[in-house]
Every structure is written in structure tokens, then in C-alpha cells.
N, C-alpha and C. Protein backbone atom coordinates (compact mmCIF):
# COMPACT_ATOMS: atom_id res chain seq x y z
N UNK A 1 31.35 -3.90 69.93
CA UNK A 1 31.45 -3.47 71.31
C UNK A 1 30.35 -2.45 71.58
N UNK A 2 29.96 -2.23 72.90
CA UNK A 2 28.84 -1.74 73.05
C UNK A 2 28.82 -1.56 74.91
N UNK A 3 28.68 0.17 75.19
CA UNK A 3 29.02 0.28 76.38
C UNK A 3 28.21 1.33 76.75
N UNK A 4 27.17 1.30 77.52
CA UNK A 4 26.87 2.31 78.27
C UNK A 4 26.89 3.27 79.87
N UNK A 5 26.73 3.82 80.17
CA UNK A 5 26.45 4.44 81.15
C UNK A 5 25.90 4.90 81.92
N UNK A 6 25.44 4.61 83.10
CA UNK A 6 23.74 5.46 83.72
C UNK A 6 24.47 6.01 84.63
N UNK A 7 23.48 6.59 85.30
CA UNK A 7 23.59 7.46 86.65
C UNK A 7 22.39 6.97 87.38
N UNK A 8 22.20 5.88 88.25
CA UNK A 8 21.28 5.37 89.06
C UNK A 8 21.22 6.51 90.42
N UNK A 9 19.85 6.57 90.75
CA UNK A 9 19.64 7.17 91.54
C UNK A 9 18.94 5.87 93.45
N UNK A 10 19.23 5.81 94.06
CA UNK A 10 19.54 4.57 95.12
C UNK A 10 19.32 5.44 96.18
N UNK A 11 19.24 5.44 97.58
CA UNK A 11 18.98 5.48 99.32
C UNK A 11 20.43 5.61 99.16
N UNK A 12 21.30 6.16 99.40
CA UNK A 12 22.98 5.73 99.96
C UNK A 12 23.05 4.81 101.17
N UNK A 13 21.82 4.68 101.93
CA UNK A 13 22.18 3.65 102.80
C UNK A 13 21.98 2.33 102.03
N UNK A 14 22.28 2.03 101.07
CA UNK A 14 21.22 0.89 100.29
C UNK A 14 22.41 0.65 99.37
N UNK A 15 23.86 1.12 99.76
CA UNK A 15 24.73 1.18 98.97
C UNK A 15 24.77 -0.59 98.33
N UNK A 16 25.68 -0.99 99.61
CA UNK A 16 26.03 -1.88 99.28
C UNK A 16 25.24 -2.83 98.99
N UNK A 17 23.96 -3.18 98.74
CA UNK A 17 23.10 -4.12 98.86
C UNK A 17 22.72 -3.71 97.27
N UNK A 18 22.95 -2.45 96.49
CA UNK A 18 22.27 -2.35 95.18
C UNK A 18 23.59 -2.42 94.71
N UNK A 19 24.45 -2.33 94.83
CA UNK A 19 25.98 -2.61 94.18
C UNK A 19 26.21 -4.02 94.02
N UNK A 20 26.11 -4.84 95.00
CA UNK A 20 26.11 -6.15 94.98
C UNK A 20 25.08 -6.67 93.95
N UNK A 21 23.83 -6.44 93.89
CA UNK A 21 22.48 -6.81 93.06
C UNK A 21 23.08 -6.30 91.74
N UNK A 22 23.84 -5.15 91.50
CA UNK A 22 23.63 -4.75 89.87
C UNK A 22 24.60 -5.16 89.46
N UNK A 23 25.85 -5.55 89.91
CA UNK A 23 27.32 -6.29 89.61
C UNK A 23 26.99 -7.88 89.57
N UNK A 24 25.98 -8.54 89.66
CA UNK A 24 25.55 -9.69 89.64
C UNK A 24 25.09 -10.23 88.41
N UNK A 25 25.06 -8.77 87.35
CA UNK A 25 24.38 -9.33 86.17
C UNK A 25 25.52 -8.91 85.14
N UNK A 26 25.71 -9.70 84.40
CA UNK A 26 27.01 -9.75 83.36
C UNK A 26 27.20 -8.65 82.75
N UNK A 27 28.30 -8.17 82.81
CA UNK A 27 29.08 -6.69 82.14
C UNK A 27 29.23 -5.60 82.65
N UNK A 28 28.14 -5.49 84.24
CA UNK A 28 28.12 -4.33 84.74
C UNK A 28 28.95 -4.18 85.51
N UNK A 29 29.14 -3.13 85.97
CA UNK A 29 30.84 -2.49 86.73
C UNK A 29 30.03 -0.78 87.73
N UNK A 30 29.69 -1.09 89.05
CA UNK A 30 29.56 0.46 89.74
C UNK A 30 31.15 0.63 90.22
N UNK A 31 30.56 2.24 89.65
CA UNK A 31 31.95 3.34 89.81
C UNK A 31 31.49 4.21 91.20
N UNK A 32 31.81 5.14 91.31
CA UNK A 32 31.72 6.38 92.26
C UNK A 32 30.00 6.83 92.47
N UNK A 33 29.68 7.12 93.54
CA UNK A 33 28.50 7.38 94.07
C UNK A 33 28.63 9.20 94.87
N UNK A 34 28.00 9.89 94.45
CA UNK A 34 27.33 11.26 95.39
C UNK A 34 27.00 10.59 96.62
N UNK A 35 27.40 11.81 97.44
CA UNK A 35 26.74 11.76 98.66
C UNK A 35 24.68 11.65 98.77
N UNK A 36 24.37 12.35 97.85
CA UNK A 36 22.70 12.12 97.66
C UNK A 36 22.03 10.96 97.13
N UNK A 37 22.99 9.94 96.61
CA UNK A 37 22.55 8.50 96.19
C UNK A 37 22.89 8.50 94.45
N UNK A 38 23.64 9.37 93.28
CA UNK A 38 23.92 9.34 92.40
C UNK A 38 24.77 8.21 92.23
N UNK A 39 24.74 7.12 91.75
CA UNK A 39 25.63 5.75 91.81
C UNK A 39 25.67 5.81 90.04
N UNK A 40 27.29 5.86 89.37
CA UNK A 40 27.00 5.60 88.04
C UNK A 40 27.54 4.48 87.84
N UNK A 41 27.14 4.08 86.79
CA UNK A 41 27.61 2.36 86.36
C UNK A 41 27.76 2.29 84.92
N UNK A 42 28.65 1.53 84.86
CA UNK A 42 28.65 0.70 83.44
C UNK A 42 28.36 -0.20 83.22
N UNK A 43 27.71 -0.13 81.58
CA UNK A 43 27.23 -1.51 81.01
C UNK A 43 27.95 -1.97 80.20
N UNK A 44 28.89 -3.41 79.67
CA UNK A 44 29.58 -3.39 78.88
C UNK A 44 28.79 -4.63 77.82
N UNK A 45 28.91 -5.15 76.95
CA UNK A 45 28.22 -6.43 76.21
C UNK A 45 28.80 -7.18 76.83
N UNK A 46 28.24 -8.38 77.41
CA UNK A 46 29.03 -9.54 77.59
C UNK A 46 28.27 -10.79 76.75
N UNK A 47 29.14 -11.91 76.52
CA UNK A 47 28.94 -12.51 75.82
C UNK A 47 27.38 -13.62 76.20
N UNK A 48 26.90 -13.48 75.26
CA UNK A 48 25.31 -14.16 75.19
C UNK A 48 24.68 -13.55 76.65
N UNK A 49 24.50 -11.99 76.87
CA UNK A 49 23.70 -11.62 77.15
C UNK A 49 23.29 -10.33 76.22
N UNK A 50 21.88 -10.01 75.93
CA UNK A 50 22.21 -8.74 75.35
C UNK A 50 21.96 -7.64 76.10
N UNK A 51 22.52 -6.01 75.82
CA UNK A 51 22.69 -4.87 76.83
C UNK A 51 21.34 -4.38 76.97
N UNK A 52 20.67 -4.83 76.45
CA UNK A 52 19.42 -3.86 76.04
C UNK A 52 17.87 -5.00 77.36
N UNK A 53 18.34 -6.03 77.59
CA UNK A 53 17.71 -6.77 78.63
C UNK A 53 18.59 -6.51 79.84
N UNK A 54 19.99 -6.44 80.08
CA UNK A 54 20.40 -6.32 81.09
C UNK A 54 20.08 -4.96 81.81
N UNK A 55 19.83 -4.04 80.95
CA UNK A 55 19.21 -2.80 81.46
C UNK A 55 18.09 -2.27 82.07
N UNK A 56 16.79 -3.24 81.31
CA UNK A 56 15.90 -3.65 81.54
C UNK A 56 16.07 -3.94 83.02
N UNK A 57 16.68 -5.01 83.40
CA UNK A 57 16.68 -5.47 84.52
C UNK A 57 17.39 -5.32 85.77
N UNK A 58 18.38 -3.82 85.31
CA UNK A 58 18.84 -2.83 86.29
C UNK A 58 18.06 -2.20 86.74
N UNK A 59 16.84 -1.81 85.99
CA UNK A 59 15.61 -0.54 86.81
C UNK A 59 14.75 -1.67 87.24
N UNK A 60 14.95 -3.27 87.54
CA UNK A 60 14.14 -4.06 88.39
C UNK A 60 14.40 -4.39 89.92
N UNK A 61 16.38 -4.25 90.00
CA UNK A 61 16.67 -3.78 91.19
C UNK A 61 15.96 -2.91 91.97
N UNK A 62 15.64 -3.43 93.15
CA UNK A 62 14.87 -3.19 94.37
C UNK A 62 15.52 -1.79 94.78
N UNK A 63 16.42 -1.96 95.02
CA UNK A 63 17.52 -0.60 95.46
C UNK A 63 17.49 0.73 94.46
N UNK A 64 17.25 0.30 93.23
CA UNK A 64 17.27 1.01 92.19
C UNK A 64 15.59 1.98 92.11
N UNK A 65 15.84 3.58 92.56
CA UNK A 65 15.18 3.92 92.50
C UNK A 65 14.95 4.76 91.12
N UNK A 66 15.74 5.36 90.15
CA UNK A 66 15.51 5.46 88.90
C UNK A 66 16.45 5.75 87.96
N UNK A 67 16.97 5.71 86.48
CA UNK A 67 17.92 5.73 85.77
C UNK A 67 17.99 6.72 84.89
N UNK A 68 19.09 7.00 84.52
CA UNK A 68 19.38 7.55 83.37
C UNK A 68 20.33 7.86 82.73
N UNK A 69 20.55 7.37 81.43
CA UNK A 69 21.45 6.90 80.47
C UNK A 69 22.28 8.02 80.45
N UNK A 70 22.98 8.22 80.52
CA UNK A 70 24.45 9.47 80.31
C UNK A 70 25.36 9.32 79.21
N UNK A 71 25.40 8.15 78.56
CA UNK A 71 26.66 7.66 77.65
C UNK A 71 26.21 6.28 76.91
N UNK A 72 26.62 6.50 75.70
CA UNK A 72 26.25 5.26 74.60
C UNK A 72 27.19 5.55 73.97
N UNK A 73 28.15 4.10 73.60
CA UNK A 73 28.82 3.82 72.45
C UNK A 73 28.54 2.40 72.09
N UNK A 74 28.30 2.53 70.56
CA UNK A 74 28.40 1.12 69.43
C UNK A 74 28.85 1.02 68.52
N UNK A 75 30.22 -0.08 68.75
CA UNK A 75 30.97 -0.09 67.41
C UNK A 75 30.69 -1.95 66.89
N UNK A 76 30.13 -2.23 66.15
CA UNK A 76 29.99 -3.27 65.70
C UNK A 76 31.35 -3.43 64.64
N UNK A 77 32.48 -4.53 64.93
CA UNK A 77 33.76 -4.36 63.32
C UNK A 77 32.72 -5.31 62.49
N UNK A 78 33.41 -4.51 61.30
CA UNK A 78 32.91 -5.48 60.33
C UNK A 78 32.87 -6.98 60.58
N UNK A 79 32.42 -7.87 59.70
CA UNK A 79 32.40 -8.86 59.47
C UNK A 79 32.23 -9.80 61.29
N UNK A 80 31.86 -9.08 62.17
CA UNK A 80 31.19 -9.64 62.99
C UNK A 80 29.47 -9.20 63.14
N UNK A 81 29.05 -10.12 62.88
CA UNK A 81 27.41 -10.34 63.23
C UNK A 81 26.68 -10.55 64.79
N UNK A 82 26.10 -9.23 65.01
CA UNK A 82 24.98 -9.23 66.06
C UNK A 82 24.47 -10.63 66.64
N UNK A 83 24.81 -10.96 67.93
CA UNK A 83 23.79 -12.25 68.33
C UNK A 83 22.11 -11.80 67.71
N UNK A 84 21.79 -12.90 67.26
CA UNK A 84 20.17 -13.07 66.44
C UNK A 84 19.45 -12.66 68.09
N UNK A 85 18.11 -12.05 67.81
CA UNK A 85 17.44 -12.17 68.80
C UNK A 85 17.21 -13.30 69.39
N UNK A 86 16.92 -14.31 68.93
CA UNK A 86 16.75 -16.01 69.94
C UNK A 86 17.63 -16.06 70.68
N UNK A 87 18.98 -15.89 69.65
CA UNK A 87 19.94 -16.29 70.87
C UNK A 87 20.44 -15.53 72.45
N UNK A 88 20.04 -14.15 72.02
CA UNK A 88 19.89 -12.92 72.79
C UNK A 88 19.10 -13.51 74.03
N UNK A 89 17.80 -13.23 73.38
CA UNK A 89 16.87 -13.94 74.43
C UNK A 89 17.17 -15.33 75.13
N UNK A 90 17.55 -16.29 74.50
CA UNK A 90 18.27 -17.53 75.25
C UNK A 90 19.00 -17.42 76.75
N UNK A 91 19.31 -16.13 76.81
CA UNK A 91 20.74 -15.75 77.62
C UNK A 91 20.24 -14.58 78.83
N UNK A 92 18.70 -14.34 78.41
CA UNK A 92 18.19 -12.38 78.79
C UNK A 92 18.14 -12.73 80.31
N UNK A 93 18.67 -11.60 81.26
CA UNK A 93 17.92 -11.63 82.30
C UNK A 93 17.05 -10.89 82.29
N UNK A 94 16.08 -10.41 81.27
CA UNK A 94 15.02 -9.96 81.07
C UNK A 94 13.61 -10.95 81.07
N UNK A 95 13.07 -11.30 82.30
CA UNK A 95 12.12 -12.26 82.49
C UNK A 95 11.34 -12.13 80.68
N UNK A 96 10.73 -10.85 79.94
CA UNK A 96 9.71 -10.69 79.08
C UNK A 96 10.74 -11.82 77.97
N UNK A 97 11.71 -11.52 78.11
CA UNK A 97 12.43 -12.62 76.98
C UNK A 97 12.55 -14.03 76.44
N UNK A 98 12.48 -14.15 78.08
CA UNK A 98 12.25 -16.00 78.24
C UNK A 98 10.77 -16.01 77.69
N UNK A 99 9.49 -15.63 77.90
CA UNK A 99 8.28 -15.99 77.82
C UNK A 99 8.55 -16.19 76.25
């Protein structure tokens, strides 16, 4: 398991249009927003994408004016194995992945 946290910084008028865009990509979840545009979100693993492209492609959101990580947890249990990078990439919405 594997979960992070940002604190996106967004227009507040731009709410709903970057909430919709970043909840579109697998695992993510926006929580509570500042009145100044502080929007935090979670990243959770979802299956055959990996977190580390989906993030990537949260600071590609249009709405998304800049990030920063607040919270990391990784618990891998034993005897489960990491998706291989291919298969990672198979799945990325990280355009550099597919190439």
C-alpha cells in the first residue's frame, strides 16, 4: 500500500473544473480546499497504475498551479511483489512512459 498527500495550490474559481480533472485519474480523492486555493488530495495505488506517474500527471493539470507533497506512506507485505516497471508503464498516465 502506498498513499500520499499534496497540498495543490489552484485559482479557487477553478475549483470545480481541477477537482473533476484530478479525480479522473485512478486513486485520487480531493478533500478540503482554503479559501486562497490550498486544495489537498490524496493519492492512493490503484491497481496497474503506478503513484509515481499519476503524480507526474497531477502537476499536468491545467488548473493545477503547483504541488507539494505533505505525506508519504509505503508499506509493501511481504511476499507481495511491486508491479515490474513494464507493467507500470503499460497502465502510466504519464505520456514519458508510453514512449
Amino acid at each position: 500500500m502506498n498513499i500520499v498527500s499534496l497540498v495543490l495550490r489552484i485559482k479557487p474559481e477553478t475549483r470545480a473544473e481541477a477537482e473533476a480533472a484530478l479525480c479522473a485519474y485512478p486513486g485520487v480523492e480531493c478533500h478540503g480546499m482554503s479559501d486562497d486555493g490550498k486544495l489537498v488530495v490524496t493519492v492512493e495505488d490503484a491497481e496497474g497504475a503506478a503513484m509515481s506517474d499519476t503524480l507526474i500527471a497531477l502537476h499536468r493539470v491545467p488548473q493545477v498551479l503547483a504541488a507539494t507533497l505533505a505525506y508519504e506512506h509505503t508499506n509493501v507485505p511481504s511476499g507481495d511483489a511491486p508491479l515490474s516497471n513494464q507493467a507500470q508503464a503499460a497502465h502510466s498516465p504519464c505520456e514519458e512512459a508510453q514512449s
